[in-house]
N, C-alpha and C. Protein backbone atom coordinates (compact mmCIF):
# COMPACT_ATOMS: atom_id res chain seq x y z
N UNK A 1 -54.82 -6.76 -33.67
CA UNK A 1 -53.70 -5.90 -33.41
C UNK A 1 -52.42 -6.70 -33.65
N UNK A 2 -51.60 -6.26 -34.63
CA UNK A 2 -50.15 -6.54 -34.65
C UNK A 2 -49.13 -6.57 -33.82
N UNK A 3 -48.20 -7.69 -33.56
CA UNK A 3 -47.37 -7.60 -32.59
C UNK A 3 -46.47 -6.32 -32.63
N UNK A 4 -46.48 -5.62 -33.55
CA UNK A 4 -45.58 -4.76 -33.52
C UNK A 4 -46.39 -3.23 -33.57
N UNK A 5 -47.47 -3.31 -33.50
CA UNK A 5 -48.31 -2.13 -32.81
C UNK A 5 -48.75 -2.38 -31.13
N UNK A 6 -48.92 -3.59 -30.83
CA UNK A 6 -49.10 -4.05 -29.52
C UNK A 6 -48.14 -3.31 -28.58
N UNK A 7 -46.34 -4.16 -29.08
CA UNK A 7 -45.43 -3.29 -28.54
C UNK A 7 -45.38 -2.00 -28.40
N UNK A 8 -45.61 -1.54 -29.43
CA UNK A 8 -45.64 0.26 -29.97
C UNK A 8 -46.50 0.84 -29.00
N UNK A 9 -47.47 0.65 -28.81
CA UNK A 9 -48.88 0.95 -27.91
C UNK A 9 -47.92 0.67 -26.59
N UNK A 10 -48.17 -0.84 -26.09
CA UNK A 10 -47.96 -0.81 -24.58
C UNK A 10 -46.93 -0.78 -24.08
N UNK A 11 -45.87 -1.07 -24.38
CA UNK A 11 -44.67 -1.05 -24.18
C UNK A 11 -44.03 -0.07 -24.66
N UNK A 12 -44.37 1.25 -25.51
CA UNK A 12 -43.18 2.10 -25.91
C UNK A 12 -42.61 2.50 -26.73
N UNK A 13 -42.47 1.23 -27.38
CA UNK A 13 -41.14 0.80 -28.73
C UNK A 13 -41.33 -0.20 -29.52
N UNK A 14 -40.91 0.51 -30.84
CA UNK A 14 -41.31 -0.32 -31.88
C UNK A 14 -39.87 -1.41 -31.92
N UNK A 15 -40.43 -3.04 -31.74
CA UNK A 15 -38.86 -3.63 -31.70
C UNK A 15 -38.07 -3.42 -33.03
N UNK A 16 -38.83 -3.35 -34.49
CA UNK A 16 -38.03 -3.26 -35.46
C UNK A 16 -36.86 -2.10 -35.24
N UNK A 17 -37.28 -1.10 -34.58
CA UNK A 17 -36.33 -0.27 -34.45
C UNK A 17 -35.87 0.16 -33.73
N UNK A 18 -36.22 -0.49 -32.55
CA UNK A 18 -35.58 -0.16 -31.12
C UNK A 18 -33.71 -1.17 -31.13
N UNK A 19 -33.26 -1.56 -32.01
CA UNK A 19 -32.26 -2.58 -31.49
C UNK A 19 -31.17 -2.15 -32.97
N UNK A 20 -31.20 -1.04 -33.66
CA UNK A 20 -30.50 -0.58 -34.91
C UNK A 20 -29.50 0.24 -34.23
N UNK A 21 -29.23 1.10 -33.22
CA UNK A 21 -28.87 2.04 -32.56
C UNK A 21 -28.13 1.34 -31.06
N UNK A 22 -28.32 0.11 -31.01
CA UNK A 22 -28.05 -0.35 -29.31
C UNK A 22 -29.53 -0.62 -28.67
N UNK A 23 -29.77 -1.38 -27.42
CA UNK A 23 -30.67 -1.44 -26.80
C UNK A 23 -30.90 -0.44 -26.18
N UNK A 24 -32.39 0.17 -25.63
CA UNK A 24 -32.80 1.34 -25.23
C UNK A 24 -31.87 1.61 -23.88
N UNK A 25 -31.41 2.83 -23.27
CA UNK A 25 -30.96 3.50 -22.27
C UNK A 25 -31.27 2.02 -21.53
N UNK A 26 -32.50 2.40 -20.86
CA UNK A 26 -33.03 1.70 -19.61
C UNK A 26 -32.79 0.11 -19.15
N UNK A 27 -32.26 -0.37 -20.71
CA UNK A 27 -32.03 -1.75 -20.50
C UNK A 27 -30.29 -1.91 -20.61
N UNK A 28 -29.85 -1.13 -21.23
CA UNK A 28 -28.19 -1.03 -20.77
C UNK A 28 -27.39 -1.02 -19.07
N UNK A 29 -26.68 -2.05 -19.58
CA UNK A 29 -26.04 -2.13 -18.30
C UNK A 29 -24.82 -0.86 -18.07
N UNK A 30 -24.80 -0.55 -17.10
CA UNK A 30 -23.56 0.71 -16.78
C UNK A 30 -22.95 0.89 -15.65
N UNK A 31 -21.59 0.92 -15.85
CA UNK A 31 -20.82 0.74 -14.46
C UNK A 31 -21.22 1.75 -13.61
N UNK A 32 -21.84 0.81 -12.55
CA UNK A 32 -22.32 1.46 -11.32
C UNK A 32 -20.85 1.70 -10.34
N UNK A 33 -20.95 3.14 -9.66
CA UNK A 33 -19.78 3.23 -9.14
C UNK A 33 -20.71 2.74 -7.50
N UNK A 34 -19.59 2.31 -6.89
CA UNK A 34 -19.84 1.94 -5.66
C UNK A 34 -20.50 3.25 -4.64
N UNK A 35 -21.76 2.87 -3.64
CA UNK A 35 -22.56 3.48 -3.18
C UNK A 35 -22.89 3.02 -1.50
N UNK A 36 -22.94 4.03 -1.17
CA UNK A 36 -23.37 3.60 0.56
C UNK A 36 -22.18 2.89 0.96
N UNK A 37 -22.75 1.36 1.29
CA UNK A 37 -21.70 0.75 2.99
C UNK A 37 -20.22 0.86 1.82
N UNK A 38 -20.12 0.24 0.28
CA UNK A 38 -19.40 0.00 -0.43
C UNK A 38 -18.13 1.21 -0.51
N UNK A 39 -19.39 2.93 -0.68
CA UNK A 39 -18.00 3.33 -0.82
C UNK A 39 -17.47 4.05 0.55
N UNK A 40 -18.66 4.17 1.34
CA UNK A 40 -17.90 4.44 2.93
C UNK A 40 -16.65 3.55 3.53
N UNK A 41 -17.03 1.95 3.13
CA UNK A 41 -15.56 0.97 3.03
C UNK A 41 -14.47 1.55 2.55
N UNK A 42 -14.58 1.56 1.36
CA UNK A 42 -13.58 2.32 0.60
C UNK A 42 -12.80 3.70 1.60
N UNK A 43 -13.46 4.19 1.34
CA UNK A 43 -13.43 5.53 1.98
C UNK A 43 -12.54 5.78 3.34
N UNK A 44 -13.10 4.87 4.29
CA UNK A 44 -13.04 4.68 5.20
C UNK A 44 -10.93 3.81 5.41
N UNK A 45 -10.99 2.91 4.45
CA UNK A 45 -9.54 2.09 4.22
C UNK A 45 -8.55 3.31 3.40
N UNK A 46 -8.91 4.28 2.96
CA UNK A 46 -8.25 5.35 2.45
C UNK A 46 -7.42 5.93 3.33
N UNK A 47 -8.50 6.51 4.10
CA UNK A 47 -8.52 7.45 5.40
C UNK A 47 -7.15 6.85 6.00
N UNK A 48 -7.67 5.12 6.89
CA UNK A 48 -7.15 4.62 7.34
C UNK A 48 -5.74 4.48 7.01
N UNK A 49 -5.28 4.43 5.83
CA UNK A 49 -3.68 4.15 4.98
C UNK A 49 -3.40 5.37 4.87
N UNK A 50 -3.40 6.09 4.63
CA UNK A 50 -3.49 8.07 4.87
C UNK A 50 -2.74 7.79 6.24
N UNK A 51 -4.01 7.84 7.22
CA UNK A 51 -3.23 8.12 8.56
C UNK A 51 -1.98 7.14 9.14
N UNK A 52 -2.21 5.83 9.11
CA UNK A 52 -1.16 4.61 8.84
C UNK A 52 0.34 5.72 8.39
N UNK A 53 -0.01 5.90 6.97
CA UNK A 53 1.47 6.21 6.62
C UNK A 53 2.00 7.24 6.92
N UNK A 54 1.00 8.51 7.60
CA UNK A 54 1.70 9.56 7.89
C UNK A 54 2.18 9.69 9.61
N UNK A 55 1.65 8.54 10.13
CA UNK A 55 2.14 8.19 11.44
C UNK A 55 3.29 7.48 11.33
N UNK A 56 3.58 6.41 10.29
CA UNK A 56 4.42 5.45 10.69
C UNK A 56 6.02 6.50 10.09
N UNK A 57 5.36 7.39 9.12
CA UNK A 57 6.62 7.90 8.30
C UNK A 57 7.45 8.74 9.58
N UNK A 58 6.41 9.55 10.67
CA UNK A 58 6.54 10.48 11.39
C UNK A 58 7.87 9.62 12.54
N UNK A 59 7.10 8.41 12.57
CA UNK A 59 7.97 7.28 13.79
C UNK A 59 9.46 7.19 13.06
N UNK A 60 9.58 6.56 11.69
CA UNK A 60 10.72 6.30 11.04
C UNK A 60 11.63 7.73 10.61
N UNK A 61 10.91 8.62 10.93
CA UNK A 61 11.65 10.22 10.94
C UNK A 61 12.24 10.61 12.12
N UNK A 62 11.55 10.23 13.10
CA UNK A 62 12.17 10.52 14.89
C UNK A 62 13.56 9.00 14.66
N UNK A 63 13.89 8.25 14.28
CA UNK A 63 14.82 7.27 14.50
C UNK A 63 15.69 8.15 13.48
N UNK A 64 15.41 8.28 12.12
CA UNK A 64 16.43 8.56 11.41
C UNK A 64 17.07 9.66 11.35
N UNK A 65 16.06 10.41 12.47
CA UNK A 65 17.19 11.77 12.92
C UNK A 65 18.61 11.48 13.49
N UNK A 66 18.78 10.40 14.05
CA UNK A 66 20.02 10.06 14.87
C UNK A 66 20.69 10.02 13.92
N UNK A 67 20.68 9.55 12.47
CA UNK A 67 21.69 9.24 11.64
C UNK A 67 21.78 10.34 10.73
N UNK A 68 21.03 11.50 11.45
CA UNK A 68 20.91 13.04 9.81
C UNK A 68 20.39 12.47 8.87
N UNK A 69 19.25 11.46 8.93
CA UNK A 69 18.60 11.45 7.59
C UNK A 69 17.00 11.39 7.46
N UNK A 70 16.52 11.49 6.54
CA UNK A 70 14.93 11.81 6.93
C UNK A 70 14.20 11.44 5.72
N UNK A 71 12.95 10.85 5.59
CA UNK A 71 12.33 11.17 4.79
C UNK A 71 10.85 11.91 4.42
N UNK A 72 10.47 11.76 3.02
CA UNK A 72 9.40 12.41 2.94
C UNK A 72 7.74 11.48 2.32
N UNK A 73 8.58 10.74 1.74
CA UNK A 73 7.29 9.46 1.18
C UNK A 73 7.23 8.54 1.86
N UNK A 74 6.84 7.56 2.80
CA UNK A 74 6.94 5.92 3.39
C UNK A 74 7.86 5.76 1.90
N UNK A 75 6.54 5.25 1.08
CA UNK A 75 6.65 4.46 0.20
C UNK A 75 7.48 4.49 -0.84
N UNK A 76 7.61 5.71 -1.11
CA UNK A 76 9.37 5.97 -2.01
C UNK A 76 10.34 5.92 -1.83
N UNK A 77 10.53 6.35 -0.26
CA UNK A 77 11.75 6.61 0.28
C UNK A 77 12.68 5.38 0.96
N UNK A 78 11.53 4.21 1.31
CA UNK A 78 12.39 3.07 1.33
C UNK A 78 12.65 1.82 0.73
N UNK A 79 12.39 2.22 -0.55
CA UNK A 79 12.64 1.58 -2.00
C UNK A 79 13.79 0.96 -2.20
N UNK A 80 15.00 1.94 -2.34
CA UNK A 80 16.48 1.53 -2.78
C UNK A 80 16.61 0.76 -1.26
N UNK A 81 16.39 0.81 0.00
CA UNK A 81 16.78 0.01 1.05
C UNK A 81 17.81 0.63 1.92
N UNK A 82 18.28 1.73 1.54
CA UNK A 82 19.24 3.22 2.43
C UNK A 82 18.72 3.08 3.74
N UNK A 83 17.61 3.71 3.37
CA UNK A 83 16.92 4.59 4.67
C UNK A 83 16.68 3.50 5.49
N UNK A 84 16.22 2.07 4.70
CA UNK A 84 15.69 1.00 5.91
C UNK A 84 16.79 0.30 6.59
N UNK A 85 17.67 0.29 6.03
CA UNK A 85 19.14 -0.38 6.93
C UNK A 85 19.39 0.78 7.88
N UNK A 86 19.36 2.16 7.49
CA UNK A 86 19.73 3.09 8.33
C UNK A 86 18.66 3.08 9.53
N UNK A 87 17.64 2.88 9.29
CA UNK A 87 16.49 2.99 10.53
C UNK A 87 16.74 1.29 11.30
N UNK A 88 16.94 0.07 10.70
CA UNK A 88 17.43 -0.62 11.52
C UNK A 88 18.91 -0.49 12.30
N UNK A 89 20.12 0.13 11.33
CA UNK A 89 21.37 0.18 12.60
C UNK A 89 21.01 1.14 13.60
N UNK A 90 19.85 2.08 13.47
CA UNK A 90 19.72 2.92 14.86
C UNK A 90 18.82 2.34 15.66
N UNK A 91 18.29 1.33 15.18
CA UNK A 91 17.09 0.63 16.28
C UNK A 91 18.45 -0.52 16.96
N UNK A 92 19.53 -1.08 16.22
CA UNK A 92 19.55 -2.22 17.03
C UNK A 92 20.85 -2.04 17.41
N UNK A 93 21.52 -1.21 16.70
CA UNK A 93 22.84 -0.53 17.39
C UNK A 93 23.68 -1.55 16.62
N UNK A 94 23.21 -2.15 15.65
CA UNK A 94 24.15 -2.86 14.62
C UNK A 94 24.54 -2.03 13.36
N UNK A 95 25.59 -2.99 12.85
CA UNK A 95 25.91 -2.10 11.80
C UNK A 95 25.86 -2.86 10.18
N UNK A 96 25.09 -2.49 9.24
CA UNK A 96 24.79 -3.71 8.49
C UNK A 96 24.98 -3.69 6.73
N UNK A 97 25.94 -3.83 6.08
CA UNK A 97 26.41 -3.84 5.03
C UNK A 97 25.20 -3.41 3.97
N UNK A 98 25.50 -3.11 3.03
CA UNK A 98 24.97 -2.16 1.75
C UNK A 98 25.19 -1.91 0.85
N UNK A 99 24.48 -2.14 -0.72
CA UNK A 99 25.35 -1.81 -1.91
C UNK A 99 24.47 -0.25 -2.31
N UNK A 100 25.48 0.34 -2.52
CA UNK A 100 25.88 1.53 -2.40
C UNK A 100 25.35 1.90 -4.10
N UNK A 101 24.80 1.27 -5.27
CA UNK A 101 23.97 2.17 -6.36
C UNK A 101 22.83 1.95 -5.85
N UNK A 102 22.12 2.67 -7.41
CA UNK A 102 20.91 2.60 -7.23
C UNK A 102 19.81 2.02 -8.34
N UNK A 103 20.44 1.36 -9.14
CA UNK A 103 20.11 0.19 -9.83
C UNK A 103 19.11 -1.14 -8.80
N UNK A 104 18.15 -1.76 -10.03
CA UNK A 104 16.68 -2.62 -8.89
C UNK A 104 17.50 -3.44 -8.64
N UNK A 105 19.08 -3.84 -8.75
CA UNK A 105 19.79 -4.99 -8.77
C UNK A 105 20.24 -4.87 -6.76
N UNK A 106 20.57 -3.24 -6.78
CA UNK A 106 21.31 -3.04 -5.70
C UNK A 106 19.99 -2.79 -4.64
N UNK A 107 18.85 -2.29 -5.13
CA UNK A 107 17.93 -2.39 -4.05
C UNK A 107 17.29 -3.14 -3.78
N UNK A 108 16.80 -4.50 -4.11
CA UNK A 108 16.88 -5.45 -3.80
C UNK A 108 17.74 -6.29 -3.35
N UNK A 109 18.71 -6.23 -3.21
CA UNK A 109 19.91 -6.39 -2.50
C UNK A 109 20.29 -5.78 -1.01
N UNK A 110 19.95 -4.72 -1.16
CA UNK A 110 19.51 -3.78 0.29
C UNK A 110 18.43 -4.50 1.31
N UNK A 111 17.60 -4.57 0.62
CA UNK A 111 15.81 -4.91 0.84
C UNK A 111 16.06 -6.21 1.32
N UNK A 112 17.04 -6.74 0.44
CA UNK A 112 17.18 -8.47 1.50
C UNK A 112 18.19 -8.09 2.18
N UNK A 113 18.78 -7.42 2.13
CA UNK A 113 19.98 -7.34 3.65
C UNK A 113 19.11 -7.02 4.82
N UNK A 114 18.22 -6.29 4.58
CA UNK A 114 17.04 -5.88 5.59
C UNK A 114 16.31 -7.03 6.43
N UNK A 115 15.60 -7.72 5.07
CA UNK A 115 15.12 -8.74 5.45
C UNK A 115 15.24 -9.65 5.96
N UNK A 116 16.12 -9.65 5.96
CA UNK A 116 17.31 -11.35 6.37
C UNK A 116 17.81 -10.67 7.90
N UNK A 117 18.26 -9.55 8.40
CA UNK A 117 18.45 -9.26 9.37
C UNK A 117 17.15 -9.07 10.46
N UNK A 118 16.29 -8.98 9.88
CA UNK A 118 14.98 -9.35 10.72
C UNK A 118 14.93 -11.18 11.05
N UNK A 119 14.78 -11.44 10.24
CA UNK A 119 14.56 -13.08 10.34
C UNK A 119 15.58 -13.08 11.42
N UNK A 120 16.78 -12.53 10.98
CA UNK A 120 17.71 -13.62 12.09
C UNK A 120 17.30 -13.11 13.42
N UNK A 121 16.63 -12.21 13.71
CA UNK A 121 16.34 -11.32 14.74
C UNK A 121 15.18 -12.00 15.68
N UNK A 122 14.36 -13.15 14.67
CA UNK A 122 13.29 -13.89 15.08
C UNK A 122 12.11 -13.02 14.58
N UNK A 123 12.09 -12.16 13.72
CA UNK A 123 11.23 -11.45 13.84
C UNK A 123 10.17 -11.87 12.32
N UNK A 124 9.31 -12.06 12.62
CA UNK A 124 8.51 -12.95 11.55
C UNK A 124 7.54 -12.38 10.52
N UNK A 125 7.46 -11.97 9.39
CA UNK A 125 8.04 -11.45 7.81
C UNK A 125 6.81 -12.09 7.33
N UNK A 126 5.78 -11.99 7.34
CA UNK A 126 4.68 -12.54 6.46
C UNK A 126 3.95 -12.01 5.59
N UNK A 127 4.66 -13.19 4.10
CA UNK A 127 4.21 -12.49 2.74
C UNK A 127 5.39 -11.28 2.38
N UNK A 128 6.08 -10.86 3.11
CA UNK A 128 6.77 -9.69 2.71
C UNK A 128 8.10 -10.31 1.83
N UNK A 129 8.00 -9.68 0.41
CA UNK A 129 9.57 -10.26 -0.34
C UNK A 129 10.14 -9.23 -0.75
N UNK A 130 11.17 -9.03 -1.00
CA UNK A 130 12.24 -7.46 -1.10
C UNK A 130 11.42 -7.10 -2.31
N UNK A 131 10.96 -7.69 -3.39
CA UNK A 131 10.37 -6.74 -4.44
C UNK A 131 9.08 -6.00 -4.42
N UNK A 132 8.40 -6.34 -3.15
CA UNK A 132 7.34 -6.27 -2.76
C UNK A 132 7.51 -4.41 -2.40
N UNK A 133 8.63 -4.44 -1.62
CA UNK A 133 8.84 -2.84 -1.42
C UNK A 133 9.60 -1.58 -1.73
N UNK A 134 10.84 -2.51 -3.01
CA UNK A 134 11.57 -2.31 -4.04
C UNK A 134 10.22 -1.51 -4.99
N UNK A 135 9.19 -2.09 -5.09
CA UNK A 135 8.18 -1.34 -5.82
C UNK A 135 7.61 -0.96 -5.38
N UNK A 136 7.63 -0.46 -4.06
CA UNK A 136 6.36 0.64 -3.61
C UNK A 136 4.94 -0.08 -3.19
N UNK A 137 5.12 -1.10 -2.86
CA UNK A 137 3.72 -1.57 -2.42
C UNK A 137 3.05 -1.06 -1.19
N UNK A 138 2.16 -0.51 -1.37
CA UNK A 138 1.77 0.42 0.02
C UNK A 138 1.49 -0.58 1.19
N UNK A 139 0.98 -1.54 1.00
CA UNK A 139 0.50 -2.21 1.95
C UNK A 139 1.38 -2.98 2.99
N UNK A 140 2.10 -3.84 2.25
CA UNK A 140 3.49 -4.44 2.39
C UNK A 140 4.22 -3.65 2.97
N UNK A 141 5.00 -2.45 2.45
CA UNK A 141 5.52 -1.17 2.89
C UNK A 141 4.95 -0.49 4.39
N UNK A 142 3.56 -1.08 4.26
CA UNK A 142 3.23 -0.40 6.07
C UNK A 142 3.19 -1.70 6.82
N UNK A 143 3.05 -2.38 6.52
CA UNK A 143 3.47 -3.77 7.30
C UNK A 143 4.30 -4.23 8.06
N UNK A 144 5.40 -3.88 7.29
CA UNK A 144 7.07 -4.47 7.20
C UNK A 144 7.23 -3.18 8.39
N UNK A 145 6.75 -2.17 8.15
CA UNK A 145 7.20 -1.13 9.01
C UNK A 145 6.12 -1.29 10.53
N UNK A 146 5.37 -1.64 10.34
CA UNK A 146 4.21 -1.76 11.96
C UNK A 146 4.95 -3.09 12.31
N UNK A 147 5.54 -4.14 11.50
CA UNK A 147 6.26 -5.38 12.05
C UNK A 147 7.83 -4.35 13.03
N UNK A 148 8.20 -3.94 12.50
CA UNK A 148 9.20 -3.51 13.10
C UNK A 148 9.07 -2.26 14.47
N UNK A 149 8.47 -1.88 14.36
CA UNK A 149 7.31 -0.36 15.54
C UNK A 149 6.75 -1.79 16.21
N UNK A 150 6.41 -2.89 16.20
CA UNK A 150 5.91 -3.72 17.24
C UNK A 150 7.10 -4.35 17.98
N UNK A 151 8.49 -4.77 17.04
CA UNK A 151 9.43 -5.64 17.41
C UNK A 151 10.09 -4.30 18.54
N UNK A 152 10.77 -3.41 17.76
CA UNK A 152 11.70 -2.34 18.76
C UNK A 152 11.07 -1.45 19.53
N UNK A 153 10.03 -0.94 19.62
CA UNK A 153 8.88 -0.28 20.25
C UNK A 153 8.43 -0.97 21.48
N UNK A 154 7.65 -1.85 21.21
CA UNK A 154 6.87 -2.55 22.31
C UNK A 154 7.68 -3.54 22.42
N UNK A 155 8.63 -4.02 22.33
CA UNK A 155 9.46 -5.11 22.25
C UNK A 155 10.48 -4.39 23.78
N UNK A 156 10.93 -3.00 23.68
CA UNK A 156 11.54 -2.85 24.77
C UNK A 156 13.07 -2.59 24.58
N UNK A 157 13.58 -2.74 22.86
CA UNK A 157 14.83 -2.22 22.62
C UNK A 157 15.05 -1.16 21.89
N UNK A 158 13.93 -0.19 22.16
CA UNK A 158 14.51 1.63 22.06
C UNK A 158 15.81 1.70 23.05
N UNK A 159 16.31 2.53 22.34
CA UNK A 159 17.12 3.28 23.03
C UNK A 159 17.07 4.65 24.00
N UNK A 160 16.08 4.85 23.53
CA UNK A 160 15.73 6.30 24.67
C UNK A 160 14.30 5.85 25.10
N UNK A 161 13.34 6.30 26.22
CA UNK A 161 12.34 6.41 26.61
C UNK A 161 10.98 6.74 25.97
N UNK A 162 9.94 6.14 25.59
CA UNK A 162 9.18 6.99 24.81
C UNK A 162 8.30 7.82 25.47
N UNK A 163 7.67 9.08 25.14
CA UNK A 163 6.73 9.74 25.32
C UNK A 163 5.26 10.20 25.42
């Protein structure tokens, strides 16, 4: 018996012509999408940043009512650095300079006026750099904001009582 009836017989496939076309289905590799604990993880850190941002947006909406202003995205809305100077002068009852376009020149410029008024505040900034939320980084973006809901919140310098 010929090696290439042997194959043919027990195995299936003739090799001369099994490898003209690609290797058979069964031996191709193919992106496996993530399954079980992998995509319940997933899943599960979705959920989690979902609820994260629609809580923290809800917190930074009750402050920025004092000043008539509001938003609707976390992550868009405190980009140019407006809304986040405005949600710090109502947390600390300061009042804190701003460039007024909206060019990445001036929001990053905002974003470190922000930043820098935390630091001096003692309040400690890890990993977080103004371009980090100048671009929408979700993660960073809920960070910077649970750093601050820990500092004026549980810290004890609200201004009204919480509920």
């Amino acid at each position: 018996m010929s090696t290439q009836t042997y194959y043919k017989e027990k195995l299936g496939f003739d090799p001369k012509e099994a490898y003209f076309d690609g290797p058979p289905e069964k031996y191709m590799k193919t992106e496996e999408k993530p399954h079980g604990y992998e995509e319940n993880l997933t899943k599960f850190k979705d959920e989690r940043d979902a609820v994260q941002k629609k809580t923290f947006t809800k917190w930074v909406n009750k402050h920025l009512k004092k000043a008539k202003r509001q938003i609707r995205d976390l992550f868009e809305d405190l980009r140019d650095g407006h809304n986040l100077i405005t949600l710090l002068e109502v947390l600390s009852g300061e009042e804190l300079p701003r460039e007024k376009g909206h060019m990445r020149f001036h929001m990053l410029h905002n974003i470190d006026t922000a930043l820098h008024f935390l630091r001096c505040k003692k309040i400690k900034l890890v990993n977080i750099r103004s371009e980090d939320i100048v671009d929408g980084n979700p993660k960073l973006t809920l960070g910077l904001i649970w750093t601050i809901i820990l500092h004026f919140q549980c810290g004890g310098f609200e201004t009204e009582p919480t509920r």
